[in-house]
C-alpha atoms as a PDB file:
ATOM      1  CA  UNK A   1     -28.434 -27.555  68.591  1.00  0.00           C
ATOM      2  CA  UNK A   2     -26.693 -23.981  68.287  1.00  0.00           C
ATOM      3  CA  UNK A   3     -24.509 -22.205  67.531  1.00  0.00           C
ATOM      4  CA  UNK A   4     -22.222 -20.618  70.229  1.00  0.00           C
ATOM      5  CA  UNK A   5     -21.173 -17.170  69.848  1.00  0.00           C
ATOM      6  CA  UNK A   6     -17.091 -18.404  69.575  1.00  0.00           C
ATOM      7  CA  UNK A   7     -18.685 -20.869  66.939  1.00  0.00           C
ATOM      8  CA  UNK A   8     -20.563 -18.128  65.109  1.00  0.00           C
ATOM      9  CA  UNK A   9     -17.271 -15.617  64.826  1.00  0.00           C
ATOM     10  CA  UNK A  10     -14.843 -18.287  63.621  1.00  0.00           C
ATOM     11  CA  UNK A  11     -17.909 -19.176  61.097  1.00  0.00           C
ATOM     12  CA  UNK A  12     -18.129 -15.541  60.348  1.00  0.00           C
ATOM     13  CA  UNK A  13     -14.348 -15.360  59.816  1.00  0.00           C
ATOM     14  CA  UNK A  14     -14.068 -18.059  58.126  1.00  0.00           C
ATOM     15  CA  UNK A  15     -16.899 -16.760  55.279  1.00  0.00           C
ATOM     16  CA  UNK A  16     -14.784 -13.140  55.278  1.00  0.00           C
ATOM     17  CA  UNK A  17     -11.541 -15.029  54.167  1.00  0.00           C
ATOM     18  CA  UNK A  18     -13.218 -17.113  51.744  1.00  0.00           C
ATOM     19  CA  UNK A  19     -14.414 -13.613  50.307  1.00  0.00           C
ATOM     20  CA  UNK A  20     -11.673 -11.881  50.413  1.00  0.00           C
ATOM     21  CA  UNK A  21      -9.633 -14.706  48.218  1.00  0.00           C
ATOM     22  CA  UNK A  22     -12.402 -15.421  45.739  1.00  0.00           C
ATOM     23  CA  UNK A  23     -12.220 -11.274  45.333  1.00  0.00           C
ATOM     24  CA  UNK A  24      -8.374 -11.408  44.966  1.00  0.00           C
ATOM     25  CA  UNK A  25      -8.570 -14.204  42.491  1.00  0.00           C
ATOM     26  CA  UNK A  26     -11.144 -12.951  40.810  1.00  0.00           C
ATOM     27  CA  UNK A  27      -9.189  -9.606  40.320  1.00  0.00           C
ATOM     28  CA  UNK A  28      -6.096 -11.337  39.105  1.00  0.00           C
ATOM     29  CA  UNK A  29      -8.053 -13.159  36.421  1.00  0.00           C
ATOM     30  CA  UNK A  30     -10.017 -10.224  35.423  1.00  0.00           C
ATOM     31  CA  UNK A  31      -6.319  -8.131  35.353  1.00  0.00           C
ATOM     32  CA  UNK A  32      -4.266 -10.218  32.779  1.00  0.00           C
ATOM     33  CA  UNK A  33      -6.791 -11.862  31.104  1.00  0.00           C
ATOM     34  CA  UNK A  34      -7.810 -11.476  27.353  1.00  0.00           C
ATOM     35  CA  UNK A  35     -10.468  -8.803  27.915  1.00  0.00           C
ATOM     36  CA  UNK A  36      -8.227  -6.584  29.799  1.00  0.00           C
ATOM     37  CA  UNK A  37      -8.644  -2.912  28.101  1.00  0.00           C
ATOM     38  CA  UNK A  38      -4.704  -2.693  28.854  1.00  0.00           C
ATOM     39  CA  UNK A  39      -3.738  -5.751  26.285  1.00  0.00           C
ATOM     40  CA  UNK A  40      -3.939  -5.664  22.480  1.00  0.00           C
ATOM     41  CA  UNK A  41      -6.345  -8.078  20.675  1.00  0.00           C
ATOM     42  CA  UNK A  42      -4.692 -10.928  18.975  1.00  0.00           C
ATOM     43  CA  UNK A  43      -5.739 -11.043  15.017  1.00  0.00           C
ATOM     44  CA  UNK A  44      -4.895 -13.004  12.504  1.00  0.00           C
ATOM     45  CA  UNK A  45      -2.704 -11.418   9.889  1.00  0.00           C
ATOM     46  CA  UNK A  46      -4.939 -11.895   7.204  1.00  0.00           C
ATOM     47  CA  UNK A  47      -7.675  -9.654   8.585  1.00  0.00           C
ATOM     48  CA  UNK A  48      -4.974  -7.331   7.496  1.00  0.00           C
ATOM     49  CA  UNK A  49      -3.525  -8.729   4.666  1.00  0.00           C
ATOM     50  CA  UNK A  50      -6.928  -8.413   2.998  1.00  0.00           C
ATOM     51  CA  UNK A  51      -7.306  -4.388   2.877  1.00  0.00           C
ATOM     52  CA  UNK A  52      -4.010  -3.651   2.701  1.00  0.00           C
ATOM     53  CA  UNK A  53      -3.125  -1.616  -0.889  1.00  0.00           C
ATOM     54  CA  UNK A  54      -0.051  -0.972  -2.016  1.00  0.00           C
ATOM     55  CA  UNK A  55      -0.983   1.351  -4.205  1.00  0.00           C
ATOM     56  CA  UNK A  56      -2.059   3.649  -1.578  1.00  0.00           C
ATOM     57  CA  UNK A  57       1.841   4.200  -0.188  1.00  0.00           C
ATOM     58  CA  UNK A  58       2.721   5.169  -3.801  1.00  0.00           C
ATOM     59  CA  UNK A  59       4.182   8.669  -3.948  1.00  0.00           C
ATOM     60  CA  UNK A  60       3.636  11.013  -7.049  1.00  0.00           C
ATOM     61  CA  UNK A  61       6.491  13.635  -7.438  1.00  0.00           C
ATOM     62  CA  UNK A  62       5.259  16.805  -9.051  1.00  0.00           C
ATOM     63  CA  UNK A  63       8.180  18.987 -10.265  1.00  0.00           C
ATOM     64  CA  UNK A  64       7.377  22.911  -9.875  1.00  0.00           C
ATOM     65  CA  UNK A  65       9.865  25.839  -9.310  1.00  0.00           C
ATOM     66  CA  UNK A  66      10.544  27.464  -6.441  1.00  0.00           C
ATOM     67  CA  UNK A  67       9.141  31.107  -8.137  1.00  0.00           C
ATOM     68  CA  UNK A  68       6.274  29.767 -10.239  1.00  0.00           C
ATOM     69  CA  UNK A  69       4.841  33.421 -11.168  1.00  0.00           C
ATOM     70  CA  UNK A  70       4.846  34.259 -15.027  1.00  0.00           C
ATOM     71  CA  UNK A  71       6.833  37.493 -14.061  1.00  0.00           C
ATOM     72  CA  UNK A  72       9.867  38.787 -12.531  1.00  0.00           C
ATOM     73  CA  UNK A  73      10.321  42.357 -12.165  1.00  0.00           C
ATOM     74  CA  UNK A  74       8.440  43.497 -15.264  1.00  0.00           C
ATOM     75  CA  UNK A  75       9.957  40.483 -17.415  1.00  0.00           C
ATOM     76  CA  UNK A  76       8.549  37.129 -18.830  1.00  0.00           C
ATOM     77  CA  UNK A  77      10.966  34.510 -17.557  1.00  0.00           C
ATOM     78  CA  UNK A  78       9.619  31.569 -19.469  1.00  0.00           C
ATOM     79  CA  UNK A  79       7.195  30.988 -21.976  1.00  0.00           C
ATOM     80  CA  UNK A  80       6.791  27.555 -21.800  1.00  0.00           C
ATOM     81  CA  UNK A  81       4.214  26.501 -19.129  1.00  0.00           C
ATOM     82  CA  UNK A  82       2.730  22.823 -18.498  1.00  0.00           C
ATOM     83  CA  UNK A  83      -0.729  21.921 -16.963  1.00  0.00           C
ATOM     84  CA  UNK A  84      -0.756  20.426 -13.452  1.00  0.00           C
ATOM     85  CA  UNK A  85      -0.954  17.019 -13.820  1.00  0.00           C
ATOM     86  CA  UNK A  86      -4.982  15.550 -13.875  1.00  0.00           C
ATOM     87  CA  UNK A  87      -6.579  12.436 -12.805  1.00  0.00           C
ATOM     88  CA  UNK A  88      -9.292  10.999 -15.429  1.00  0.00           C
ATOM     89  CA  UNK A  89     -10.984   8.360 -16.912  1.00  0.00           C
ATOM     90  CA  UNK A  90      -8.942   6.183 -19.681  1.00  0.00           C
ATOM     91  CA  UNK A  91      -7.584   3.590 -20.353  1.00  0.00           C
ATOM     92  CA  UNK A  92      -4.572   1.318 -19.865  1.00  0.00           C
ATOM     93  CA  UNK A  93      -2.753  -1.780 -21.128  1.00  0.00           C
ATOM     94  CA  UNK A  94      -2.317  -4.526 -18.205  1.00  0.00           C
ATOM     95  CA  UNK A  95       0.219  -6.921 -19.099  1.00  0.00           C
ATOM     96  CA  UNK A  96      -0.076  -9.392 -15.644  1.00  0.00           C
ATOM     97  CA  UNK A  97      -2.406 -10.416 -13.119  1.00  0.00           C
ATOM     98  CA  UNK A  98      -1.183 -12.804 -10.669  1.00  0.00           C
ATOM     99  CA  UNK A  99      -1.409 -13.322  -7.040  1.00  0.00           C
ATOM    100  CA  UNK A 100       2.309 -13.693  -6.533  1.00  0.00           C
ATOM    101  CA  UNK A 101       3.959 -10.815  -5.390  1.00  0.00           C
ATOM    102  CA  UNK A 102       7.840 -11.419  -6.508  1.00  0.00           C
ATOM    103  CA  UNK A 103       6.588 -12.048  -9.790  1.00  0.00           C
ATOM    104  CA  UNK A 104       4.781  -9.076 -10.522  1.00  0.00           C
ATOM    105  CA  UNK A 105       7.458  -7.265  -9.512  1.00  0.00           C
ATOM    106  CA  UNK A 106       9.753  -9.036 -11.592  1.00  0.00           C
ATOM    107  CA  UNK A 107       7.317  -8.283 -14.614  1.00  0.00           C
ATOM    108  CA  UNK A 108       7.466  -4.911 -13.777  1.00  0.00           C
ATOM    109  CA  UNK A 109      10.725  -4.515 -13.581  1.00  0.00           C
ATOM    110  CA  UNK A 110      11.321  -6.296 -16.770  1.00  0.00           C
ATOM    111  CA  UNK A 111       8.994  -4.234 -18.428  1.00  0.00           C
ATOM    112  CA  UNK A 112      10.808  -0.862 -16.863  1.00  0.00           C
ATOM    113  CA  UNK A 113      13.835  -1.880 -18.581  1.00  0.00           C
ATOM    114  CA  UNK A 114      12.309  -2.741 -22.008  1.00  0.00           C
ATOM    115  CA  UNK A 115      10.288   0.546 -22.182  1.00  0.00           C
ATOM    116  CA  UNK A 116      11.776   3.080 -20.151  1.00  0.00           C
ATOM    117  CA  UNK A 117       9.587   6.227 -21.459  1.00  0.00           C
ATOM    118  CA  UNK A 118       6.230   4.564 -20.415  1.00  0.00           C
ATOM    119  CA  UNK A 119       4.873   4.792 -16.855  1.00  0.00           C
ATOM    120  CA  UNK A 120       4.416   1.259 -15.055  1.00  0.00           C
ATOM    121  CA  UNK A 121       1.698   0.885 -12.355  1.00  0.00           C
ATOM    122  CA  UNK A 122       1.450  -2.165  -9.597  1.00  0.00           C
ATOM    123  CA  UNK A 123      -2.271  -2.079  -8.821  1.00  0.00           C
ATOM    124  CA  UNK A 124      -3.064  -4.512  -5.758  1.00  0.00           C
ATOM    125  CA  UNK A 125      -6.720  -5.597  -5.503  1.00  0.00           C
ATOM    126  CA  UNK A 126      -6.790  -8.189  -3.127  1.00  0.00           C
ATOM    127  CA  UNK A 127      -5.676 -11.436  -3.787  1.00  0.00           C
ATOM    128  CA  UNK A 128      -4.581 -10.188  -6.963  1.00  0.00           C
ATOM    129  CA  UNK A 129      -1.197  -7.955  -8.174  1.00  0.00           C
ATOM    130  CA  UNK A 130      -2.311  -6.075 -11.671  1.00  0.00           C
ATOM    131  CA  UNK A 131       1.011  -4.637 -13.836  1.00  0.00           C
ATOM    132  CA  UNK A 132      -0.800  -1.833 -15.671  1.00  0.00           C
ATOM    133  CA  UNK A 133       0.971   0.263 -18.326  1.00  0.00           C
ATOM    134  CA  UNK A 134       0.540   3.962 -20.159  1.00  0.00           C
ATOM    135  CA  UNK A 135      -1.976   6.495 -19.445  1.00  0.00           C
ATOM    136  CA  UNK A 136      -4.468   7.012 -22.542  1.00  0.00           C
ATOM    137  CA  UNK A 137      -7.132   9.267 -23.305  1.00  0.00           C
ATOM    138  CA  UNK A 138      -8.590   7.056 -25.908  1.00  0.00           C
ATOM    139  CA  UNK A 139      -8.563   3.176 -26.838  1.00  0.00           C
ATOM    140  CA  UNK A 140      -6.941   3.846 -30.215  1.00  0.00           C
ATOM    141  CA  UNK A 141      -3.572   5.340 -28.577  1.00  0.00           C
ATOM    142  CA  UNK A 142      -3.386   2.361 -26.502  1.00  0.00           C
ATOM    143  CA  UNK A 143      -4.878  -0.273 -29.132  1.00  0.00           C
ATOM    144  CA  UNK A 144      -1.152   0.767 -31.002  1.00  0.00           C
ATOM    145  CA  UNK A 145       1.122  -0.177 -28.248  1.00  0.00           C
ATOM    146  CA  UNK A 146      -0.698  -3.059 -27.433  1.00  0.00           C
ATOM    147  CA  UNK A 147       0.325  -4.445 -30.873  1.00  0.00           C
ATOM    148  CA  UNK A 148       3.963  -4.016 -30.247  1.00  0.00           C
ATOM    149  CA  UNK A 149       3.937  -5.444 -26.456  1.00  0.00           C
ATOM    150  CA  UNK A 150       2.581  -8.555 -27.554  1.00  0.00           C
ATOM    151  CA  UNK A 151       5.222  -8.943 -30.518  1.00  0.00           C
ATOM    152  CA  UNK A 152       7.913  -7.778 -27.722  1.00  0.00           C
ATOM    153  CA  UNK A 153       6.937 -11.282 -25.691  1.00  0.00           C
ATOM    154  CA  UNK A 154       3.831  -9.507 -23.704  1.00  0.00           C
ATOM    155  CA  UNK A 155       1.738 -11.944 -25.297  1.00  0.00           C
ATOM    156  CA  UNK A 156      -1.176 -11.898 -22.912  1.00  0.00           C
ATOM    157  CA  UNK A 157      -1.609  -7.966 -23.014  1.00  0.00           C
ATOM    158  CA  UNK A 158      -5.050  -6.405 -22.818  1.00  0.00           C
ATOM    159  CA  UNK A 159      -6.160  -2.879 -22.567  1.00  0.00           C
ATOM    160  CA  UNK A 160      -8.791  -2.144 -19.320  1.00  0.00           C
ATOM    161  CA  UNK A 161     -10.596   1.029 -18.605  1.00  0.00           C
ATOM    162  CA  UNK A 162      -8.713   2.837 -15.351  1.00  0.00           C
ATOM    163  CA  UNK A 163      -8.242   6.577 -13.800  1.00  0.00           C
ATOM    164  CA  UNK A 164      -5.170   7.654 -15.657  1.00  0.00           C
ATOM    165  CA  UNK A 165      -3.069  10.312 -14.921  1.00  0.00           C
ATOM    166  CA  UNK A 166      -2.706  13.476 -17.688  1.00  0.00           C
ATOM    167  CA  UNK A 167       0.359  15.964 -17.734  1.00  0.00           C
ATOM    168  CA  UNK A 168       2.544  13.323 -15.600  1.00  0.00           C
ATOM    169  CA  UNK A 169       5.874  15.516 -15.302  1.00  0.00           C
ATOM    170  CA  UNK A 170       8.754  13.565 -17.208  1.00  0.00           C
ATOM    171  CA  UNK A 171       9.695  10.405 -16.145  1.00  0.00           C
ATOM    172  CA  UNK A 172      13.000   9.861 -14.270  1.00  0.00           C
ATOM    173  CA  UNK A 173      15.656   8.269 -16.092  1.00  0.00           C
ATOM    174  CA  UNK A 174      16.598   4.552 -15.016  1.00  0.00           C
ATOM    175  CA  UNK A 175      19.522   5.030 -12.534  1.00  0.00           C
ATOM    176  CA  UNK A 176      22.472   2.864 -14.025  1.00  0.00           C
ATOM    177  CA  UNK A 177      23.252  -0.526 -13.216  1.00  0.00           C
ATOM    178  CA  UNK A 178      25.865  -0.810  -9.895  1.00  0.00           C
ATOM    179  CA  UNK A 179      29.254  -3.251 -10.393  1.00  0.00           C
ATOM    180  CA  UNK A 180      28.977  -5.462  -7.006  1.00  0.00           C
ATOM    181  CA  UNK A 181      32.123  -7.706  -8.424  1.00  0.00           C
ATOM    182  CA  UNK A 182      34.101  -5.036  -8.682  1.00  0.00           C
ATOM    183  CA  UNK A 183      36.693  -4.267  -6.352  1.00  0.00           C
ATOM    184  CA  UNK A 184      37.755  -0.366  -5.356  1.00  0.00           C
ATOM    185  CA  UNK A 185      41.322   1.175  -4.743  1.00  0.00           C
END
């Protein structure tokens, strides 16, 4: 029992096509399929959530002149000169640690508006949202606020060890509060 040669084409033919659309398939999986180099992975959002830091968008604004030189044409313009500001070790007094968000802003804020001269830090280390306050060189300077933040309701106050910040130019006043009841001619 052979094959013919008719028999033998068609059976040659037939293979070819059966090639050819197991190729084509094959491609078309291959092309939109999860693997493709053209389409982005799919992650879970806490992959990101986990090293994301606020604190690294934070913007310091450093306050300088637009002629810093000591003189102008022969004259001293200004004796007063401040030091650029400094990053060291210190200490500060962290008044919250939670893992909400909304409320550590809401403690901030609060605290913004009760002291207005000190400096008030959000420090995110993951899962947790730190309110840190002051920049001191020693523990004594900050063991004296401390007492008066816990008798102004801070009650659970402590000082920590932190990089502080020295010769921070002055802080910007707190813009005034905006009327959204009231109605304009």
């Amino acid at each position: 029992m052979g094959f013919t040669v008719d028999q033998m084409k068609h059976c040659i033919v037939y293979i070819l096509a059966l090639l050819l659309i197991f190729s084509a398939v094959m491609f078309a999986q291959s092309s939109s399929g999860s693997d493709s180099l053209y389409t982005p992975r799919k992650e879970r959002l806490s992959t990101f959530e986990r090293s994301f830091k606020p604190s690294f968008y934070d913007t310091e604004v450093y306050l300088y002149g637009k002629n810093d030189s000591s003189r102008t044409f022969g004259k001293a313009i200004d004796q007063l000169t401040s030091a650029p500001p400094e990053t060291l070790q210190g200490f500060r007094i962290q008044i919250l640690a939670t893992n909400n968000f909304d409320d550590a802003n809401t403690t901030r804020n609060t605290f913004s508006l009760t002291f207005p001269e000190l400096w008030v830090y959000l420090v995110f280390e993951s899962p947790t949202y730190k309110i840190r306050v002051g920049d001191f060189v020693n523990r004594s300077e900050a063991k004296k606020l401390l007492e008066q933040f816990q008798s102004q309701g801070f009650k659970t106050s402590w000082i920590v060890p932190d990089r502080i910040i020295r010769n921070q130019p002055p802080k910007p006043p707190i813009p005034a509060a905006i009327d959204s009841t009231a109605v304009g001619n």
